[in-house]
PDB file of N, CA and C in Angstrom:
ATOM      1  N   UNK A   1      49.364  31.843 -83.194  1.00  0.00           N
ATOM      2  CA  UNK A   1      49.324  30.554 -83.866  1.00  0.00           C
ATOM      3  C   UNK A   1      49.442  29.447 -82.827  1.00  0.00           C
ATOM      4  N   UNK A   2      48.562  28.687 -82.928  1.00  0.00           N
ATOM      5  CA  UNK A   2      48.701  26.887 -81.504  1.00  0.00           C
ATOM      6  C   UNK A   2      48.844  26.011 -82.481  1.00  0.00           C
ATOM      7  N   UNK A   3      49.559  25.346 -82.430  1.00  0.00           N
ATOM      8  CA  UNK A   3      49.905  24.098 -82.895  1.00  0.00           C
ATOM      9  C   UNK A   3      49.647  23.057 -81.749  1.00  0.00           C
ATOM     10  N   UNK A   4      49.051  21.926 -82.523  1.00  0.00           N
ATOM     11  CA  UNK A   4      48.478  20.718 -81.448  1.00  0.00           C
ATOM     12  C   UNK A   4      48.951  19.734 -81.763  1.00  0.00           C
ATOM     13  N   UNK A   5      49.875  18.908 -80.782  1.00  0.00           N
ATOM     14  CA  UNK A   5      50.349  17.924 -81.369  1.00  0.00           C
ATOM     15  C   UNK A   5      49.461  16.829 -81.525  1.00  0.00           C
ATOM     16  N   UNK A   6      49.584  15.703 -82.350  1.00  0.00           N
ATOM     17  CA  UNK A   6      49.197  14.493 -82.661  1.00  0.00           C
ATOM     18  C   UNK A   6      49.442  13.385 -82.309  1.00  0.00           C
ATOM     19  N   UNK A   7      50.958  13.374 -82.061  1.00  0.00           N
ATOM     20  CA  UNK A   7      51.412  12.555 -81.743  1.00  0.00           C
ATOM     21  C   UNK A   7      51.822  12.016 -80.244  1.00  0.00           C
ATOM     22  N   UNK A   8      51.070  11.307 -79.070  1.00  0.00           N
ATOM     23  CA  UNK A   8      51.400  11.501 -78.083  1.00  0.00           C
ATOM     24  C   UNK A   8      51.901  10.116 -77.686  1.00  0.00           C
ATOM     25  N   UNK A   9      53.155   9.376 -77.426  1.00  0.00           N
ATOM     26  CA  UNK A   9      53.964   8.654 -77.404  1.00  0.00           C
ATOM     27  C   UNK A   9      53.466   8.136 -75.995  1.00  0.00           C
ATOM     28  N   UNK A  10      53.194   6.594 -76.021  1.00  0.00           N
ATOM     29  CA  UNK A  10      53.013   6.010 -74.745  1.00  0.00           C
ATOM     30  C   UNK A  10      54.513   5.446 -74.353  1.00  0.00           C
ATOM     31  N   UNK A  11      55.491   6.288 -73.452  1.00  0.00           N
ATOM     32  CA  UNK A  11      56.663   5.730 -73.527  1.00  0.00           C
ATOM     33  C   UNK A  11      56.742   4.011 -72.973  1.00  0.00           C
ATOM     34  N   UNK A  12      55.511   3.910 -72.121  1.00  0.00           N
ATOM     35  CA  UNK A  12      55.447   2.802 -70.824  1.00  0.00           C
ATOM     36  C   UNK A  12      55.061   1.515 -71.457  1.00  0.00           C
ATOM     37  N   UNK A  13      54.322   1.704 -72.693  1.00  0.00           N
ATOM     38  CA  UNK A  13      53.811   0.927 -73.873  1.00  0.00           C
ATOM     39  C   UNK A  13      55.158   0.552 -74.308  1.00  0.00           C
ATOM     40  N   UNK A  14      55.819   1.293 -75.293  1.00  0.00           N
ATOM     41  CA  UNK A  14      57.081   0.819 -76.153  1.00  0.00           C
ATOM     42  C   UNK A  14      57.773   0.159 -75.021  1.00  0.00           C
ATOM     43  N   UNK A  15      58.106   0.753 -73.414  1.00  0.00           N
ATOM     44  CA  UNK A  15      58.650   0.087 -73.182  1.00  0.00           C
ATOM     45  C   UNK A  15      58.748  -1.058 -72.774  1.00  0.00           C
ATOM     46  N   UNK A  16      57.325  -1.600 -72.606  1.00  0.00           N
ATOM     47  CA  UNK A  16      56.907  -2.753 -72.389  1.00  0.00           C
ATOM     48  C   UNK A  16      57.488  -4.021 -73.469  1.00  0.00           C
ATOM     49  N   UNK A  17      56.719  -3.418 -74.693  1.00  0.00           N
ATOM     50  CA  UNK A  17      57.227  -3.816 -75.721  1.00  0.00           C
ATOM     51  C   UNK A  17      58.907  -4.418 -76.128  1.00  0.00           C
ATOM     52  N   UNK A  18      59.509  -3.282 -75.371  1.00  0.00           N
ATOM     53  CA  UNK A  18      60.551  -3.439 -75.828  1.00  0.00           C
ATOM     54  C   UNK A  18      61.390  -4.646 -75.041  1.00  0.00           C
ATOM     55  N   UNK A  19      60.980  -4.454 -74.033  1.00  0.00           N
ATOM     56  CA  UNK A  19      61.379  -5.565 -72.471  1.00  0.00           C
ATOM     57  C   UNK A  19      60.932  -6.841 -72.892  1.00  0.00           C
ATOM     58  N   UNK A  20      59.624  -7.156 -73.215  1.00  0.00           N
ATOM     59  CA  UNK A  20      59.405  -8.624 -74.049  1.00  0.00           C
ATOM     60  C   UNK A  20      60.595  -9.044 -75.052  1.00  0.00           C
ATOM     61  N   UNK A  21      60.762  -8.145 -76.325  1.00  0.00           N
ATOM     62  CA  UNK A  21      61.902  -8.496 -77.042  1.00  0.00           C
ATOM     63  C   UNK A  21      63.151  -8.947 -76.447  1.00  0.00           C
ATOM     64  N   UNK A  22      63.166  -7.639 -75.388  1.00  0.00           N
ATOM     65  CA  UNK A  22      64.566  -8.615 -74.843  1.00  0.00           C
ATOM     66  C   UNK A  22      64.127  -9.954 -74.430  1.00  0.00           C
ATOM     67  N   UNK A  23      63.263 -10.124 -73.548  1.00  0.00           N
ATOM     68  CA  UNK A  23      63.158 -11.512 -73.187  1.00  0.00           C
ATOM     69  C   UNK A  23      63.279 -12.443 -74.140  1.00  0.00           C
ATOM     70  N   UNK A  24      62.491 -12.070 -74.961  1.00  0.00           N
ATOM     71  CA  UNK A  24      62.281 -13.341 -75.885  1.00  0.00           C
ATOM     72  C   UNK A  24      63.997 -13.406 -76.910  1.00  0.00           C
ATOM     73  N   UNK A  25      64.836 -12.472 -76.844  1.00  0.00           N
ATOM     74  CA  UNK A  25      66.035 -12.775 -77.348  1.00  0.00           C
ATOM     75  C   UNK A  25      66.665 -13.805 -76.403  1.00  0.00           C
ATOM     76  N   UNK A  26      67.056 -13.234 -74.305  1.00  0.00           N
ATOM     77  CA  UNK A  26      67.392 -14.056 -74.149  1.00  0.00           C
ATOM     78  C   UNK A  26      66.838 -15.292 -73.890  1.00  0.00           C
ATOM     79  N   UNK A  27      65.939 -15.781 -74.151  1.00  0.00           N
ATOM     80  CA  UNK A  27      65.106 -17.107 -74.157  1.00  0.00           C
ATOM     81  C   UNK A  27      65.964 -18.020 -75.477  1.00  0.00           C
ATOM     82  N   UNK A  28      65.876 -17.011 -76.851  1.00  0.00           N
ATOM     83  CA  UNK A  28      66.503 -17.846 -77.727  1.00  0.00           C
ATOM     84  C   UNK A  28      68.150 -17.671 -77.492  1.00  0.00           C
ATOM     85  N   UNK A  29      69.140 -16.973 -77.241  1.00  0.00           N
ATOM     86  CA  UNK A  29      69.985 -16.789 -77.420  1.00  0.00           C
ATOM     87  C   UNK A  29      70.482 -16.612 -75.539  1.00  0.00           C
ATOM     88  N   UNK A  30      70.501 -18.309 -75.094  1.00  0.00           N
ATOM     89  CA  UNK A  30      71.047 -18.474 -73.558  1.00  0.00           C
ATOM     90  C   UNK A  30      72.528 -17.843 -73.491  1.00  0.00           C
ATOM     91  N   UNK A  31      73.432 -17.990 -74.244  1.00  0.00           N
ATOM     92  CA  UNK A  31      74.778 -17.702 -74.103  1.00  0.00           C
ATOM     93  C   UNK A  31      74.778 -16.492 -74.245  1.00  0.00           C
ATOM     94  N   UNK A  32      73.718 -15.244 -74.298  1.00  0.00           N
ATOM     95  CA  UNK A  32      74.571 -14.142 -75.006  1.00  0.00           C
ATOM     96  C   UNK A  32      74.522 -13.383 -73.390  1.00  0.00           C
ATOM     97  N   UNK A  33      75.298 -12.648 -73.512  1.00  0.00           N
ATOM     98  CA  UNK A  33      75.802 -11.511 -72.041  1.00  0.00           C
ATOM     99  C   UNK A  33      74.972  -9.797 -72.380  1.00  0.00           C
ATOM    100  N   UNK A  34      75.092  -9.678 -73.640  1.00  0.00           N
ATOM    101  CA  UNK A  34      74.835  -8.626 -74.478  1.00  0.00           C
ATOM    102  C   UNK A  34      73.908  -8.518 -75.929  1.00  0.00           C
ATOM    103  N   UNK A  35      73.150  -7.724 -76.563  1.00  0.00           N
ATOM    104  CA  UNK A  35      72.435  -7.657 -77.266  1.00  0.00           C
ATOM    105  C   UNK A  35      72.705  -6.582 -78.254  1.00  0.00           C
ATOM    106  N   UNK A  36      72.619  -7.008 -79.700  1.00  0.00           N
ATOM    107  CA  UNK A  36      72.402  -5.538 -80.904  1.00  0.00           C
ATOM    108  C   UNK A  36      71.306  -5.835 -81.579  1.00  0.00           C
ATOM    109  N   UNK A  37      70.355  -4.969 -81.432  1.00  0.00           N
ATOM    110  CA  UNK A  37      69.527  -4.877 -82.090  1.00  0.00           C
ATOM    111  C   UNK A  37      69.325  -3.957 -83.291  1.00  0.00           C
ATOM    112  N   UNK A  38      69.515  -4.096 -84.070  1.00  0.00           N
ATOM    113  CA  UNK A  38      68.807  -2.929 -85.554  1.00  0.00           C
ATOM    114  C   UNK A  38      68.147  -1.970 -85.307  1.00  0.00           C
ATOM    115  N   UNK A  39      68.031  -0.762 -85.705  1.00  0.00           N
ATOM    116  CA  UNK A  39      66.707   0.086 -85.250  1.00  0.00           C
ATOM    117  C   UNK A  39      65.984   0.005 -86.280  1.00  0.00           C
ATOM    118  N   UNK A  40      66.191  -1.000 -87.253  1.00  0.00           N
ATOM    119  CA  UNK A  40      64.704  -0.897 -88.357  1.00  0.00           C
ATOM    120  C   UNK A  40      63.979  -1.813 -87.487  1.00  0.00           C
ATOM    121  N   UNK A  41      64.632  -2.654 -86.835  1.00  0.00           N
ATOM    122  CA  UNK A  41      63.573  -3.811 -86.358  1.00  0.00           C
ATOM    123  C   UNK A  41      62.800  -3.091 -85.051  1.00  0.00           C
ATOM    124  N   UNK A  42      63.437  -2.544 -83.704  1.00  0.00           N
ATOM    125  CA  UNK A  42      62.801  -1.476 -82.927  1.00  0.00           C
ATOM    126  C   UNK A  42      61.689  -0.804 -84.138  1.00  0.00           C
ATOM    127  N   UNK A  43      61.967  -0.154 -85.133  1.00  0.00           N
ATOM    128  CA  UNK A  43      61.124   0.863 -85.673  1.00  0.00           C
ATOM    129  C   UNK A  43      59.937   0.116 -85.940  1.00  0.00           C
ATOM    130  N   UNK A  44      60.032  -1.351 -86.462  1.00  0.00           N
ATOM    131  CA  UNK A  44      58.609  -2.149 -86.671  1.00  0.00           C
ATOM    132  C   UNK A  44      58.194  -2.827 -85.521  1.00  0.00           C
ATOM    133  N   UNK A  45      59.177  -3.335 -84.178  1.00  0.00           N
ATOM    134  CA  UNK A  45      58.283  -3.410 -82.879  1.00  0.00           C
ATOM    135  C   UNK A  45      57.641  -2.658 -82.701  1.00  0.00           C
ATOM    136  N   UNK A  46      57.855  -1.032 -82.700  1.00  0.00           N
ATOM    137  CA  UNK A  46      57.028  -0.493 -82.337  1.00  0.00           C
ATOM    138  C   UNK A  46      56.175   0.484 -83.359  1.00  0.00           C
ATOM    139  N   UNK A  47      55.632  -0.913 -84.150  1.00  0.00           N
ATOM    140  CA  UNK A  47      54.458  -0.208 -84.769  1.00  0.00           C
ATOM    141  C   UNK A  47      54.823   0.680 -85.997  1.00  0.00           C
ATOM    142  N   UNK A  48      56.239   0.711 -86.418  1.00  0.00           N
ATOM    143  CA  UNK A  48      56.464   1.883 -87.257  1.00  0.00           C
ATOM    144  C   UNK A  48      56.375   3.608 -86.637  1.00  0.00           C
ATOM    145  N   UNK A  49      56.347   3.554 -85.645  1.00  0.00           N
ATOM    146  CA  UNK A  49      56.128   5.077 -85.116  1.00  0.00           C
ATOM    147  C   UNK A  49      57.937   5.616 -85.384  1.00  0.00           C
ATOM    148  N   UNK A  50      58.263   6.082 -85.966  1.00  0.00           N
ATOM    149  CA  UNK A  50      59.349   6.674 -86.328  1.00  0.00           C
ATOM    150  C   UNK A  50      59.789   7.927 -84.870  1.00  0.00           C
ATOM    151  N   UNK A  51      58.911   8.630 -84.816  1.00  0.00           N
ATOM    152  CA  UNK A  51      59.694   9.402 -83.335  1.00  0.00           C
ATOM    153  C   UNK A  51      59.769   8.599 -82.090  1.00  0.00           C
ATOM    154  N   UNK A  52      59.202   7.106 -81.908  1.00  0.00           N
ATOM    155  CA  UNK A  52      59.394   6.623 -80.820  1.00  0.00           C
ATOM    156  C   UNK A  52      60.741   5.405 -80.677  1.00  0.00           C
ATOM    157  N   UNK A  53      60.999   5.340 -82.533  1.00  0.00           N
ATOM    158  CA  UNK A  53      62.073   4.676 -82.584  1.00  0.00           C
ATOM    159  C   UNK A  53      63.567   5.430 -83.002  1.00  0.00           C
ATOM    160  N   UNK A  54      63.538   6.472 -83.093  1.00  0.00           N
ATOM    161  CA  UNK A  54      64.297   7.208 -83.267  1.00  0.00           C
ATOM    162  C   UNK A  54      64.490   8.813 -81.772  1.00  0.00           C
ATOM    163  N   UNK A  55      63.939   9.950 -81.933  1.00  0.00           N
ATOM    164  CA  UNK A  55      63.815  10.756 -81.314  1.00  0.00           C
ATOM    165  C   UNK A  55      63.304  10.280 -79.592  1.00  0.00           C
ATOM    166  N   UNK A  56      62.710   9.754 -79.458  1.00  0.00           N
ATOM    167  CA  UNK A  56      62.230   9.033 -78.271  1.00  0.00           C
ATOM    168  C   UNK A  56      62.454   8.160 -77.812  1.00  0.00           C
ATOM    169  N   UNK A  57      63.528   7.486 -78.329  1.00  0.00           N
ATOM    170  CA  UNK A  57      63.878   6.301 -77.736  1.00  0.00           C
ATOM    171  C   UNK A  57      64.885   6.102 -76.620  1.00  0.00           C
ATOM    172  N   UNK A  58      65.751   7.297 -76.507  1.00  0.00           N
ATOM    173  CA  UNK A  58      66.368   7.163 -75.810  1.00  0.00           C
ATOM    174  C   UNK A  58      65.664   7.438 -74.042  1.00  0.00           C
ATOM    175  N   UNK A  59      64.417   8.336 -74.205  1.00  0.00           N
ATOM    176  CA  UNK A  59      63.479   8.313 -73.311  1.00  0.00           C
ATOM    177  C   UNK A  59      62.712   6.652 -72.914  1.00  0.00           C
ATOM    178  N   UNK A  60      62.297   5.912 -73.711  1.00  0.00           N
ATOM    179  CA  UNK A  60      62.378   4.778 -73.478  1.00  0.00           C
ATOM    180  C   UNK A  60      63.075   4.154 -72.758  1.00  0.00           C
ATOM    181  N   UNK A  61      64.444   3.911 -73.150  1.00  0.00           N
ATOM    182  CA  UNK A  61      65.678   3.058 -72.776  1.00  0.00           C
ATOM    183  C   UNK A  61      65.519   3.455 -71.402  1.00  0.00           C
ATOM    184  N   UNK A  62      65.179   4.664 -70.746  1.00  0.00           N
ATOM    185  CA  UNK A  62      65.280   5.369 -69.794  1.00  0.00           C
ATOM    186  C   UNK A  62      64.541   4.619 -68.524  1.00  0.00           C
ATOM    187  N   UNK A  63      63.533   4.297 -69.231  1.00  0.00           N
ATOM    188  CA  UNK A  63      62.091   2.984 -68.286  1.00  0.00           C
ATOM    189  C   UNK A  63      62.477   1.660 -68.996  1.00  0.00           C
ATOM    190  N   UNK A  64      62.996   1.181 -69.547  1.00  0.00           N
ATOM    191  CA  UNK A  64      63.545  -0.059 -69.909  1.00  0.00           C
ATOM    192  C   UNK A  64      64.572  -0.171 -69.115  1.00  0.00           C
ATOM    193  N   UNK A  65      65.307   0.707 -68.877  1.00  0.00           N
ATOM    194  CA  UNK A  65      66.616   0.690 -68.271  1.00  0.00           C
ATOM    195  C   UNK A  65      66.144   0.322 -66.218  1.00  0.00           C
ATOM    196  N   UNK A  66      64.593   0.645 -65.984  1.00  0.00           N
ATOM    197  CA  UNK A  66      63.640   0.289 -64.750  1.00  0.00           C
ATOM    198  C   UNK A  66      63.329  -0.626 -64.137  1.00  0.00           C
ATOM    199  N   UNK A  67      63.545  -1.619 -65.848  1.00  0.00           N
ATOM    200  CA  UNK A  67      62.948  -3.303 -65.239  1.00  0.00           C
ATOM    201  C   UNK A  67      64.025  -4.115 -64.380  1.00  0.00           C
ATOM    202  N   UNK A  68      63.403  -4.606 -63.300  1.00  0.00           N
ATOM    203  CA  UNK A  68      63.935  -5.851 -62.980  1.00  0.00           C
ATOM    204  C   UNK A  68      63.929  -6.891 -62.660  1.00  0.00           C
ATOM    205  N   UNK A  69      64.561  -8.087 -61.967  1.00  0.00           N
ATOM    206  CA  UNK A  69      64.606  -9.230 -61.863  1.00  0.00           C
ATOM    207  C   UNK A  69      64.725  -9.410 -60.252  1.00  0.00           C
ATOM    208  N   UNK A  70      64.069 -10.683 -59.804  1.00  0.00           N
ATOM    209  CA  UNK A  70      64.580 -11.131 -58.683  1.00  0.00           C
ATOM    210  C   UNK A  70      65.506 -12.016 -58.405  1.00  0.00           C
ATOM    211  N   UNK A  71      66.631 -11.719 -57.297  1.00  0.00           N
ATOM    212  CA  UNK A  71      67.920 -12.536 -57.704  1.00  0.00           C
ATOM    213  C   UNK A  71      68.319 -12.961 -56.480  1.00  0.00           C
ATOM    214  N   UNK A  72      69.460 -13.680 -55.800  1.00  0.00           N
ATOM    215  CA  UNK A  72      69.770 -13.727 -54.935  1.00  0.00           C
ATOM    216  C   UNK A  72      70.277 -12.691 -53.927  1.00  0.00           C
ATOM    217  N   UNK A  73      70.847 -11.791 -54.496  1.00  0.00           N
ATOM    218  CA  UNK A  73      71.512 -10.685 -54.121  1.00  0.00           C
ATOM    219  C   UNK A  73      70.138  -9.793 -54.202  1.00  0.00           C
ATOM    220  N   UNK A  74      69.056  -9.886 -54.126  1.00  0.00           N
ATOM    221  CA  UNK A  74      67.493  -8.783 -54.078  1.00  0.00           C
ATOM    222  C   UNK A  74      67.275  -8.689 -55.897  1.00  0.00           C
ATOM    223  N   UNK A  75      66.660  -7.746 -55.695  1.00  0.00           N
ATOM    224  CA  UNK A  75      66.345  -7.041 -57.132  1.00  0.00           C
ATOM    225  C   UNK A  75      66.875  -6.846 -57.823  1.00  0.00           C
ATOM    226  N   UNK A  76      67.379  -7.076 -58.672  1.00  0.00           N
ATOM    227  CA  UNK A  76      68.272  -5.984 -59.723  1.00  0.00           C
ATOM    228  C   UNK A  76      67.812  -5.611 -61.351  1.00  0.00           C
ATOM    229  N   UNK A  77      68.325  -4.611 -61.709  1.00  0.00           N
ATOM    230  CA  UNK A  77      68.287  -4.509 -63.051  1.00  0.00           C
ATOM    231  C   UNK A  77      68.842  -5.204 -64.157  1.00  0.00           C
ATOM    232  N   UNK A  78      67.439  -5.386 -64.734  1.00  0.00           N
ATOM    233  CA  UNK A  78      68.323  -6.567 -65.935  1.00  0.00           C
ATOM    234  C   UNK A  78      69.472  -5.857 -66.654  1.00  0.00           C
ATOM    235  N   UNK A  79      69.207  -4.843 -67.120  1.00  0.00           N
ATOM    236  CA  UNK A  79      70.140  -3.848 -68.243  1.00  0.00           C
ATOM    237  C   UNK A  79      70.631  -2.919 -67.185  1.00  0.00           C
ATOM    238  N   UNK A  80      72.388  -3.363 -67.567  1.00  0.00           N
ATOM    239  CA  UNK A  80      73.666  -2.836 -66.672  1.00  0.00           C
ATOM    240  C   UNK A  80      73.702  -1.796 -67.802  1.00  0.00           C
ATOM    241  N   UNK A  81      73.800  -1.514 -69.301  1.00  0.00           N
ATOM    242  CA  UNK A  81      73.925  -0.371 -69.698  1.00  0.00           C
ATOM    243  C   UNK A  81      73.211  -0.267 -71.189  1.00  0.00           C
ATOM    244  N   UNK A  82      73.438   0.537 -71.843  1.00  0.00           N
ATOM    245  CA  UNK A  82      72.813   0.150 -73.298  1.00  0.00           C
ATOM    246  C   UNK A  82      72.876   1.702 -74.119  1.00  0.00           C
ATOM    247  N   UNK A  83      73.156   1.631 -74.786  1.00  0.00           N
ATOM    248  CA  UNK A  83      73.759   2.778 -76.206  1.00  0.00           C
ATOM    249  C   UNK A  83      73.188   3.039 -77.553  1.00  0.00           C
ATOM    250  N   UNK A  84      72.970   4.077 -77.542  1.00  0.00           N
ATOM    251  CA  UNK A  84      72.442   4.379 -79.168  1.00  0.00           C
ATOM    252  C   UNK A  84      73.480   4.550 -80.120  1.00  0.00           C
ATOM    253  N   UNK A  85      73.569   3.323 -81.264  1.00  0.00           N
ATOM    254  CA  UNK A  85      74.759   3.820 -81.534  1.00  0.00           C
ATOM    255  C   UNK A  85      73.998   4.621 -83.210  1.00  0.00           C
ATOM    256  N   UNK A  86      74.085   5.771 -83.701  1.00  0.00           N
ATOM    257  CA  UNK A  86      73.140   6.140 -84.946  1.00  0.00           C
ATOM    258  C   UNK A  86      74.184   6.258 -85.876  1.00  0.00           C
ATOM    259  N   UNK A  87      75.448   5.484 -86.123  1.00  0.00           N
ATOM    260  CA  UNK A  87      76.081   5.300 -86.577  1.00  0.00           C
ATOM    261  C   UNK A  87      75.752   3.668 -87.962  1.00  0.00           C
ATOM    262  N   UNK A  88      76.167   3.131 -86.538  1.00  0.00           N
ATOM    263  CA  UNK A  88      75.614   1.887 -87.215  1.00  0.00           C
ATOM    264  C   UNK A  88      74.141   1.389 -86.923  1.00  0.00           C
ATOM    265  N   UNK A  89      73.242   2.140 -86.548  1.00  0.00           N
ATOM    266  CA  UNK A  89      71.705   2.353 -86.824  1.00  0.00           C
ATOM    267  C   UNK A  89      71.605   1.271 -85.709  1.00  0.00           C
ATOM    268  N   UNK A  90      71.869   1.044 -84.684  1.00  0.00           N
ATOM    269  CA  UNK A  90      71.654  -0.282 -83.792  1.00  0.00           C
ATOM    270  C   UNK A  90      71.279   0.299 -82.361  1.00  0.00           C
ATOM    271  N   UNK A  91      70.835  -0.622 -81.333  1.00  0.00           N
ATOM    272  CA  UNK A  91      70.913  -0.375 -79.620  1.00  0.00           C
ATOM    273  C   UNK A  91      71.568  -1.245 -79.628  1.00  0.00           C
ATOM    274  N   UNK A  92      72.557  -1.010 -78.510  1.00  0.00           N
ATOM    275  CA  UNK A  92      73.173  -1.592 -78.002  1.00  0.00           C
ATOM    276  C   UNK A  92      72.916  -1.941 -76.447  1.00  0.00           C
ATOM    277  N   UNK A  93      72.647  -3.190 -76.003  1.00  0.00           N
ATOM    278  CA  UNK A  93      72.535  -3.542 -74.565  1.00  0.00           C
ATOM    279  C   UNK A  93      73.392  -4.656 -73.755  1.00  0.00           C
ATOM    280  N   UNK A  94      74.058  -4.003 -72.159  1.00  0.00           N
ATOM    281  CA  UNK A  94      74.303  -5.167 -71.818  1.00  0.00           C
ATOM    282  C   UNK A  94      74.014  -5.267 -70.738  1.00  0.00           C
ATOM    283  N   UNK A  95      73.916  -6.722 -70.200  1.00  0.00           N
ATOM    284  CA  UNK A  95      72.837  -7.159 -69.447  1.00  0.00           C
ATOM    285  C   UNK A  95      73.844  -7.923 -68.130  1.00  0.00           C
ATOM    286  N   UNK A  96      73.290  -7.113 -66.951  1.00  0.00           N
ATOM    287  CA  UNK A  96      73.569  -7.569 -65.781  1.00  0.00           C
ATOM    288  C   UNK A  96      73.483  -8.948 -65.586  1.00  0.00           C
ATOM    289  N   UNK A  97      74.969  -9.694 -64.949  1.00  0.00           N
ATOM    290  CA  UNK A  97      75.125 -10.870 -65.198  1.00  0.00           C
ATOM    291  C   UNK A  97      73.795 -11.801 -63.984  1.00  0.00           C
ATOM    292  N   UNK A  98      73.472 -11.223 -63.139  1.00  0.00           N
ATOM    293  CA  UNK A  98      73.003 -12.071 -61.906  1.00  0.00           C
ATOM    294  C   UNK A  98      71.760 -11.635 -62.385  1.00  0.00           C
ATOM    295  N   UNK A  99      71.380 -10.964 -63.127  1.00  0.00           N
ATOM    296  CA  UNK A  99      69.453 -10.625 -63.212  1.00  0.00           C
ATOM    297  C   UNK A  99      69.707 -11.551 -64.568  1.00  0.00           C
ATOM    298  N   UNK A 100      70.114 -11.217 -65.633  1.00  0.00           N
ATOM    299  CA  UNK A 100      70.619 -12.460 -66.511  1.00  0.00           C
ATOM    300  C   UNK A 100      70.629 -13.944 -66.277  1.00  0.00           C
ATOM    301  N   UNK A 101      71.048 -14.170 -65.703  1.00  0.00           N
ATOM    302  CA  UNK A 101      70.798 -15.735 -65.189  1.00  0.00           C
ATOM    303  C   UNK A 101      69.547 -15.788 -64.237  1.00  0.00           C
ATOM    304  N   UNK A 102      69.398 -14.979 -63.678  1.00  0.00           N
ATOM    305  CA  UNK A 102      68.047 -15.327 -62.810  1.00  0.00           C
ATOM    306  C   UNK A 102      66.798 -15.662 -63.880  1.00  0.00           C
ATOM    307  N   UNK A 103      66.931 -14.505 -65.047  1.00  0.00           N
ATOM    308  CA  UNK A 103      65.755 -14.618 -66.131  1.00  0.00           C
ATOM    309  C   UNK A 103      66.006 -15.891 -67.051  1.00  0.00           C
ATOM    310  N   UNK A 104      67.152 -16.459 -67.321  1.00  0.00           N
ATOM    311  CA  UNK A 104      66.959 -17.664 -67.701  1.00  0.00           C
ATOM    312  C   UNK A 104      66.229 -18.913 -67.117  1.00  0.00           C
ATOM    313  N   UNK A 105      66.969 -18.719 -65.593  1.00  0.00           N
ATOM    314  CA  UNK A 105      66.032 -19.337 -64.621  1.00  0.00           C
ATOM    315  C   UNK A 105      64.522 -19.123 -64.511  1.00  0.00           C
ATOM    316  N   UNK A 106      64.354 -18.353 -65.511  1.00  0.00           N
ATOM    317  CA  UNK A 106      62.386 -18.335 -65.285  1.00  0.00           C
ATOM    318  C   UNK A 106      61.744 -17.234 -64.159  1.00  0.00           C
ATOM    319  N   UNK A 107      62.768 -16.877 -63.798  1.00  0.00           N
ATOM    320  CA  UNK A 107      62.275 -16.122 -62.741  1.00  0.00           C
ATOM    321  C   UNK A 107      61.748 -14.507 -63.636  1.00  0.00           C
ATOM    322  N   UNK A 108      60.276 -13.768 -63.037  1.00  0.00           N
ATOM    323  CA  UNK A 108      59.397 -13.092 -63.942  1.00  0.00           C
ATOM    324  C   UNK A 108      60.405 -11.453 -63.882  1.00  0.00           C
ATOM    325  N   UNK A 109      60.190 -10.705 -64.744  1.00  0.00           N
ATOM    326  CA  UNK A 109      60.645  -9.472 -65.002  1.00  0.00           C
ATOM    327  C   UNK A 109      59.696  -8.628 -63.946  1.00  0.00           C
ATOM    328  N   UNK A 110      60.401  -7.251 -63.604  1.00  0.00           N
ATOM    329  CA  UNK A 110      59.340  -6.621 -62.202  1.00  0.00           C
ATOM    330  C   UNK A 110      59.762  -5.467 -62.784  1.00  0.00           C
ATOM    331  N   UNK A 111      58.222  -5.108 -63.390  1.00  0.00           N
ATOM    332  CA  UNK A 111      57.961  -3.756 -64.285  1.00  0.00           C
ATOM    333  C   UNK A 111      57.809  -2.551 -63.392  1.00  0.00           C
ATOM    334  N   UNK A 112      58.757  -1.561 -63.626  1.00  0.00           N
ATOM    335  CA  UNK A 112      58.712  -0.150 -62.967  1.00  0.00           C
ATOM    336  C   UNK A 112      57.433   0.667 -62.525  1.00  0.00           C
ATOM    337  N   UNK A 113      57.545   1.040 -61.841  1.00  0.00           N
ATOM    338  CA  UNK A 113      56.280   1.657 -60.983  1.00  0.00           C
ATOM    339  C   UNK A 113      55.694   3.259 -61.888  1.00  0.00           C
ATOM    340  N   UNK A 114      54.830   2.788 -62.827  1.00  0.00           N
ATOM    341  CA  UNK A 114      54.800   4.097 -63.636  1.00  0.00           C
ATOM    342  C   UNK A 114      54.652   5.352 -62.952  1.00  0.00           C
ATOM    343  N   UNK A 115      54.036   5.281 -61.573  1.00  0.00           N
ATOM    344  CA  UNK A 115      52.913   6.211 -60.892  1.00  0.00           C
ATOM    345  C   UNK A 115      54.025   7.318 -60.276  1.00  0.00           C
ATOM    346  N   UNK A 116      55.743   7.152 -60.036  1.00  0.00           N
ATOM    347  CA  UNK A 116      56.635   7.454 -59.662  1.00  0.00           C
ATOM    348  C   UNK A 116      57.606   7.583 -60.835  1.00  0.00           C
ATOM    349  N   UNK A 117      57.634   7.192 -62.073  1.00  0.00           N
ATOM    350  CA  UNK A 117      58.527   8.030 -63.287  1.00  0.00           C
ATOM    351  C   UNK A 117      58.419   9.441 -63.358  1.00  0.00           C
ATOM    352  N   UNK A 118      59.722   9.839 -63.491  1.00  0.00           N
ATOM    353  CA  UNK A 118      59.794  11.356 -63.774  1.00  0.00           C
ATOM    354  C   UNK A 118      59.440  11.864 -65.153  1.00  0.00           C
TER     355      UNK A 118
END
């Protein structure tokens, strides 16, 4: 018996996706240090795909967790940590204070090198 899957998850896509949202949170929300997001709302960023907002996401977070910022101190990662909590159905993120302020400052996000993900 072969079974073929259907479903083949662009993780580099969602996570793209998902890295805009943050931006565009901290764009509206300058004061925040940290982020909760819903996973119904993840589940309709991305399209409604249910295994990429649930089962796969933590593979995501994984290349979200890639991006960074340019800062005084060099490069850094915007996201210092971030949690699934499937409790209260949310992500949880918090966000490195010096790539944090650099991105308020306008300065552009520096997307992970797909060609080198494991």
């Amino acid at each position: 018996m072969s079974l073929e899957f259907t479903h083949k998850p662009n993780y580099f896509l969602f996570a793209q996706l998902l890295i805009r949202h943050v931006e565009t949170y901290v764009r509206k929300h300058p004061d925040a240090n940290n982020a909760i997001f819903d996973l119904r709302d993840i589940y309709e960023l991305f399209r409604q795909d249910k295994a990429s907002a649930t089962t796969n996401l933590d593979g995501i977070m994984n290349i979200v967790d890639e991006y960074k910022i340019e800062t005084i101190n060099g490069d850094q990662k915007l996201i210092s940590r971030y949690g699934i909590d499937t409790q209260n159905n949310s992500l949880l993120i918090d966000f490195n204070p010096d790539a944090l302020e650099s991105l308020k400052q306008g300065k552009q996000i520096i997307s992970p090198d797909a060609s080198i993900q494991e």
